[in-house]
C-alpha atoms as a PDB file:
ATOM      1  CA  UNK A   1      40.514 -11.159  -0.890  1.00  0.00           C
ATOM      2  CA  UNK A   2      40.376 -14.477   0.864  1.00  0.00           C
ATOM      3  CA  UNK A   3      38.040 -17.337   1.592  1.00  0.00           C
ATOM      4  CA  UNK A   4      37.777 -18.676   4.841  1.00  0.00           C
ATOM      5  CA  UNK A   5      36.321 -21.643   5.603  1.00  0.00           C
ATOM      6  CA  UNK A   6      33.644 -22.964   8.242  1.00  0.00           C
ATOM      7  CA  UNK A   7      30.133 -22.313   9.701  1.00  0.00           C
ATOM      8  CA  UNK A   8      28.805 -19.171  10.437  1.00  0.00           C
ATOM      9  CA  UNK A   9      26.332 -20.531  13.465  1.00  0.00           C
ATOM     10  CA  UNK A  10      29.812 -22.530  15.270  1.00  0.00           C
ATOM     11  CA  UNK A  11      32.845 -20.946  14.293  1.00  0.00           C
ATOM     12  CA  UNK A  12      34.148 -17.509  15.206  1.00  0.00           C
ATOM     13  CA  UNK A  13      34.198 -15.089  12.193  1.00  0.00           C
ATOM     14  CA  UNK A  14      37.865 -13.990  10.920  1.00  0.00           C
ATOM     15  CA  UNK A  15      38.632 -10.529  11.851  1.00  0.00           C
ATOM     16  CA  UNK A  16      40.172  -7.596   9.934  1.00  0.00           C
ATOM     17  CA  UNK A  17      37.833  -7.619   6.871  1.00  0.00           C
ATOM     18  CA  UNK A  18      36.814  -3.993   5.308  1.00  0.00           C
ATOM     19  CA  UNK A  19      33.611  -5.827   4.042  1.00  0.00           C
ATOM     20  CA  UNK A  20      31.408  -9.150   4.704  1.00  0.00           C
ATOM     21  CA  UNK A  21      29.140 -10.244   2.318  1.00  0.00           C
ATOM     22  CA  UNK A  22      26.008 -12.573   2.589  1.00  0.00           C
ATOM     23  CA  UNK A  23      24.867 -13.796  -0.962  1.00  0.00           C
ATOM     24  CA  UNK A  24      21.822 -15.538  -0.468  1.00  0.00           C
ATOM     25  CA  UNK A  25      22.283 -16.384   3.174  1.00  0.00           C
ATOM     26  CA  UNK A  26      19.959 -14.751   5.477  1.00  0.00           C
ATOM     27  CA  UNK A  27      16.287 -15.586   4.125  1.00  0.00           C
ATOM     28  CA  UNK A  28      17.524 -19.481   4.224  1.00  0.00           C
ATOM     29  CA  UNK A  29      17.542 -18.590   8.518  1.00  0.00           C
ATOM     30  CA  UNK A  30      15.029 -17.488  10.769  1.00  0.00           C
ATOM     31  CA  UNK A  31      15.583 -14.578  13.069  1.00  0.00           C
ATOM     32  CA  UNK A  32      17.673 -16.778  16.003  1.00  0.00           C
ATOM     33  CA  UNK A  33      20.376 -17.754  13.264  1.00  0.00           C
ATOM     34  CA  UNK A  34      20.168 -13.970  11.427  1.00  0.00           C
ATOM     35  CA  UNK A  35      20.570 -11.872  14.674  1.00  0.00           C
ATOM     36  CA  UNK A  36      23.721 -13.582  16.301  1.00  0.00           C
ATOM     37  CA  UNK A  37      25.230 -14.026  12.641  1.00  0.00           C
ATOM     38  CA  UNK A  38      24.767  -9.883  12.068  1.00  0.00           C
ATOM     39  CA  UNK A  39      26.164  -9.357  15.902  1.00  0.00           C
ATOM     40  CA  UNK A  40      29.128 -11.163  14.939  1.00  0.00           C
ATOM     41  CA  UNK A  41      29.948  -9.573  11.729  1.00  0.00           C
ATOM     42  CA  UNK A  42      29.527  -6.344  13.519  1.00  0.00           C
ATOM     43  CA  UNK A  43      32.272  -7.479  15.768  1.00  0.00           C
ATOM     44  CA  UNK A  44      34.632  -9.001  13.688  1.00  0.00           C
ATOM     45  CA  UNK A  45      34.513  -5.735  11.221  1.00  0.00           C
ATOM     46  CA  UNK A  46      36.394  -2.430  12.061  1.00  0.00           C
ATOM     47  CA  UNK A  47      34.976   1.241  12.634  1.00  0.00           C
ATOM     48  CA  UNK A  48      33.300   2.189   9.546  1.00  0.00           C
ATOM     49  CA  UNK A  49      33.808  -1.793   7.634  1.00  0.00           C
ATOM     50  CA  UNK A  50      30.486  -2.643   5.223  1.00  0.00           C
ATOM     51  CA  UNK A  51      28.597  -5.525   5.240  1.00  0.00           C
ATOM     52  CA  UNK A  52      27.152  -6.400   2.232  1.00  0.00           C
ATOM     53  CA  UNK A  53      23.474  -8.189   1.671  1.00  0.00           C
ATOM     54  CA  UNK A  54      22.267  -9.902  -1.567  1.00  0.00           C
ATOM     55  CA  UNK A  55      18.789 -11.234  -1.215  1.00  0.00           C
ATOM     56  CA  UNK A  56      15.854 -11.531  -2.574  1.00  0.00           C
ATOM     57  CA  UNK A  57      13.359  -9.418  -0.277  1.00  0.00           C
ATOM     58  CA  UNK A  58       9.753 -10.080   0.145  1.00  0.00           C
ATOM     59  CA  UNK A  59       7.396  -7.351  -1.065  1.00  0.00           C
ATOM     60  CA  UNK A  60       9.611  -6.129  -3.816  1.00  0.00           C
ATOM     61  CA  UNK A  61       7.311  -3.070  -5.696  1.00  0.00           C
ATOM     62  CA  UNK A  62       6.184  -4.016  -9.073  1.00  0.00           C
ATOM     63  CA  UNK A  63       6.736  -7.755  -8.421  1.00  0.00           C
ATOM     64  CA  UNK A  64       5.451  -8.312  -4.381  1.00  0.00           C
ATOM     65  CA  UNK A  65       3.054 -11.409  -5.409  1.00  0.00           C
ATOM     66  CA  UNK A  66       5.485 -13.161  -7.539  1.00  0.00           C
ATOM     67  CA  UNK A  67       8.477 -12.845  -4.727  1.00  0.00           C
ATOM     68  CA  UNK A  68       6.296 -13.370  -1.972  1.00  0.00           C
ATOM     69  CA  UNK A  69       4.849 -16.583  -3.875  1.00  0.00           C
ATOM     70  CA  UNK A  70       8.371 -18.072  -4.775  1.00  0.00           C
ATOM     71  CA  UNK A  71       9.574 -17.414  -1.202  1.00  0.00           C
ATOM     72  CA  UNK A  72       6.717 -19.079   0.503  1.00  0.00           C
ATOM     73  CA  UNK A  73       7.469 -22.348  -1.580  1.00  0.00           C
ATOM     74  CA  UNK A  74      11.557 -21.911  -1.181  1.00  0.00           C
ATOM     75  CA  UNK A  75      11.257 -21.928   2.330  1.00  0.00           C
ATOM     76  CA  UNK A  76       8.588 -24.283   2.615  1.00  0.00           C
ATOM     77  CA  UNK A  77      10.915 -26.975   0.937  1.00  0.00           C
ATOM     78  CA  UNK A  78      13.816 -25.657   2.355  1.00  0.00           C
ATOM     79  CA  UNK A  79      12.476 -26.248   6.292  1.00  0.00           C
ATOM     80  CA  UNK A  80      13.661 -22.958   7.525  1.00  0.00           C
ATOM     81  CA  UNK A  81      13.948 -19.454   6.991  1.00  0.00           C
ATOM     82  CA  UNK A  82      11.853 -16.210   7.178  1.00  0.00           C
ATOM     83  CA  UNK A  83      11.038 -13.860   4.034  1.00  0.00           C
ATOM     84  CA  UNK A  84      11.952 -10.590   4.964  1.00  0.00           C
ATOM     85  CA  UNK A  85      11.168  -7.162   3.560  1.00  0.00           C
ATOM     86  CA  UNK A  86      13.558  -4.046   3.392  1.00  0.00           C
ATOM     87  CA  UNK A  87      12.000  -2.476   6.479  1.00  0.00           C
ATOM     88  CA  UNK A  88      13.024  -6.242   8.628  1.00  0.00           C
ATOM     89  CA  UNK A  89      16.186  -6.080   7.110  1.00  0.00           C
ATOM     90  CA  UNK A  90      17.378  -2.554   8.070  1.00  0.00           C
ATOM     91  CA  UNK A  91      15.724  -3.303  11.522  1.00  0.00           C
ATOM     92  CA  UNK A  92      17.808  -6.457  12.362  1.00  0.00           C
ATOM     93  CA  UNK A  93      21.016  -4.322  10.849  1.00  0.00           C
ATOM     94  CA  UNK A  94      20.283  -1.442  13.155  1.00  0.00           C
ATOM     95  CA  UNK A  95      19.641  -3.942  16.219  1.00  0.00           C
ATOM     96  CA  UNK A  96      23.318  -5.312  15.129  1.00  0.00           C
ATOM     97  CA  UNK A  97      24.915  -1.640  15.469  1.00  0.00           C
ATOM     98  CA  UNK A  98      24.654  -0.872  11.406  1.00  0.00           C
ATOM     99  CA  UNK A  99      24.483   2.011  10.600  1.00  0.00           C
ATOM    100  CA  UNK A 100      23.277   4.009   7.287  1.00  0.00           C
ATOM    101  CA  UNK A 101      21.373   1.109   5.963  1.00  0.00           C
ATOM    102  CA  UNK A 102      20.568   1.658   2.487  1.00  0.00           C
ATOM    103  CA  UNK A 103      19.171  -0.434  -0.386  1.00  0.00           C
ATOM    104  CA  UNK A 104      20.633   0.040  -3.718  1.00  0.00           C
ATOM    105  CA  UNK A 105      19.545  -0.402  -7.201  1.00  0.00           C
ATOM    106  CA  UNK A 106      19.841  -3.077  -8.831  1.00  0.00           C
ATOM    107  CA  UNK A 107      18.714  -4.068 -12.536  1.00  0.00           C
ATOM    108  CA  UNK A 108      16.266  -7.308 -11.524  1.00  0.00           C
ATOM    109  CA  UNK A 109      14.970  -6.688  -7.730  1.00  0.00           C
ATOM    110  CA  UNK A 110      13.113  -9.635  -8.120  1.00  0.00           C
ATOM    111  CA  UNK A 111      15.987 -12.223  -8.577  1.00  0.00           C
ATOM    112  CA  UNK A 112      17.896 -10.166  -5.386  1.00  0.00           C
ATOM    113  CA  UNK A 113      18.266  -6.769  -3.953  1.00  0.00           C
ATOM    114  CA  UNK A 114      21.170  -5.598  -2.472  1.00  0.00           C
ATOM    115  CA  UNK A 115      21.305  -3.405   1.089  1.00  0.00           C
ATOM    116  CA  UNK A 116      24.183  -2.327   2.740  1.00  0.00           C
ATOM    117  CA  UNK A 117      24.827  -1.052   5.905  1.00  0.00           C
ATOM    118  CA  UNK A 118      28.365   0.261   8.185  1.00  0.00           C
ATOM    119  CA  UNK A 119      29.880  -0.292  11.294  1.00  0.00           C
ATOM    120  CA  UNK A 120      28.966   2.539  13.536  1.00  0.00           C
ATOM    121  CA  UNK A 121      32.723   4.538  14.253  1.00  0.00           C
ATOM    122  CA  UNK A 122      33.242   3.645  18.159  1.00  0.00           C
ATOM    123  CA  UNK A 123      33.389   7.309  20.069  1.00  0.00           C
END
């Protein structure tokens, strides 16, 4: 593993990585940071690499009023940034070039949720 340093909206993104992870990243952006920041991760990632999404989703079942109530004051003090449900998500993934978007379990969906997605293997 290695860290890399820099921004995501000015800097090109290292190449050669099997996986790219966003902890926490993509509801602090609305959609004209989040779609060129996907694009680019589905360049700098081979055939078949991951990308990796930890977030806390809007409309979580079970617990859609309390998310959707914390993320409307988050963003609200943060300035920026769009809460985004599953459905978004894998939408903005597939318009990327993911492929085999998937959300996965995870113990406390309403602290994050995590969603992967792959590379689509070039013909």
């Amino acid at each position: 593993a290695s860290a890399v340093g820099g921004s995501f909206m000015t800097d090109p993104l290292p190449q050669g990585a099997d996986i790219v992870s966003l902890i926490r990243v993509m509801h602090d952006h609305d959609d004209v940071v989040v779609i060129p920041l996907l694009r680019a991760i589905h360049a700098a990632l081979p055939d078949q690499g991951t990308v990796l999404i930890a977030e806390q989703l809007s409309g979580v079942p079970g617990a859609a009023a309390i998310t959707d109530a914390y993320l409307a004051f988050y963003l609200q003090a943060m300035g920026s940034g769009t809460p985004r449900n599953f459905a978004r998500m894998q939408n903005l993934l597939e318009m990327a070039g993911f492929a085999e978007v998937r959300l996965r379990p995870v113990p406390m969906p309403l602290v994050a949720s995590v969603i992967t997605a792959f590379k689509r293997q070039m013909c």
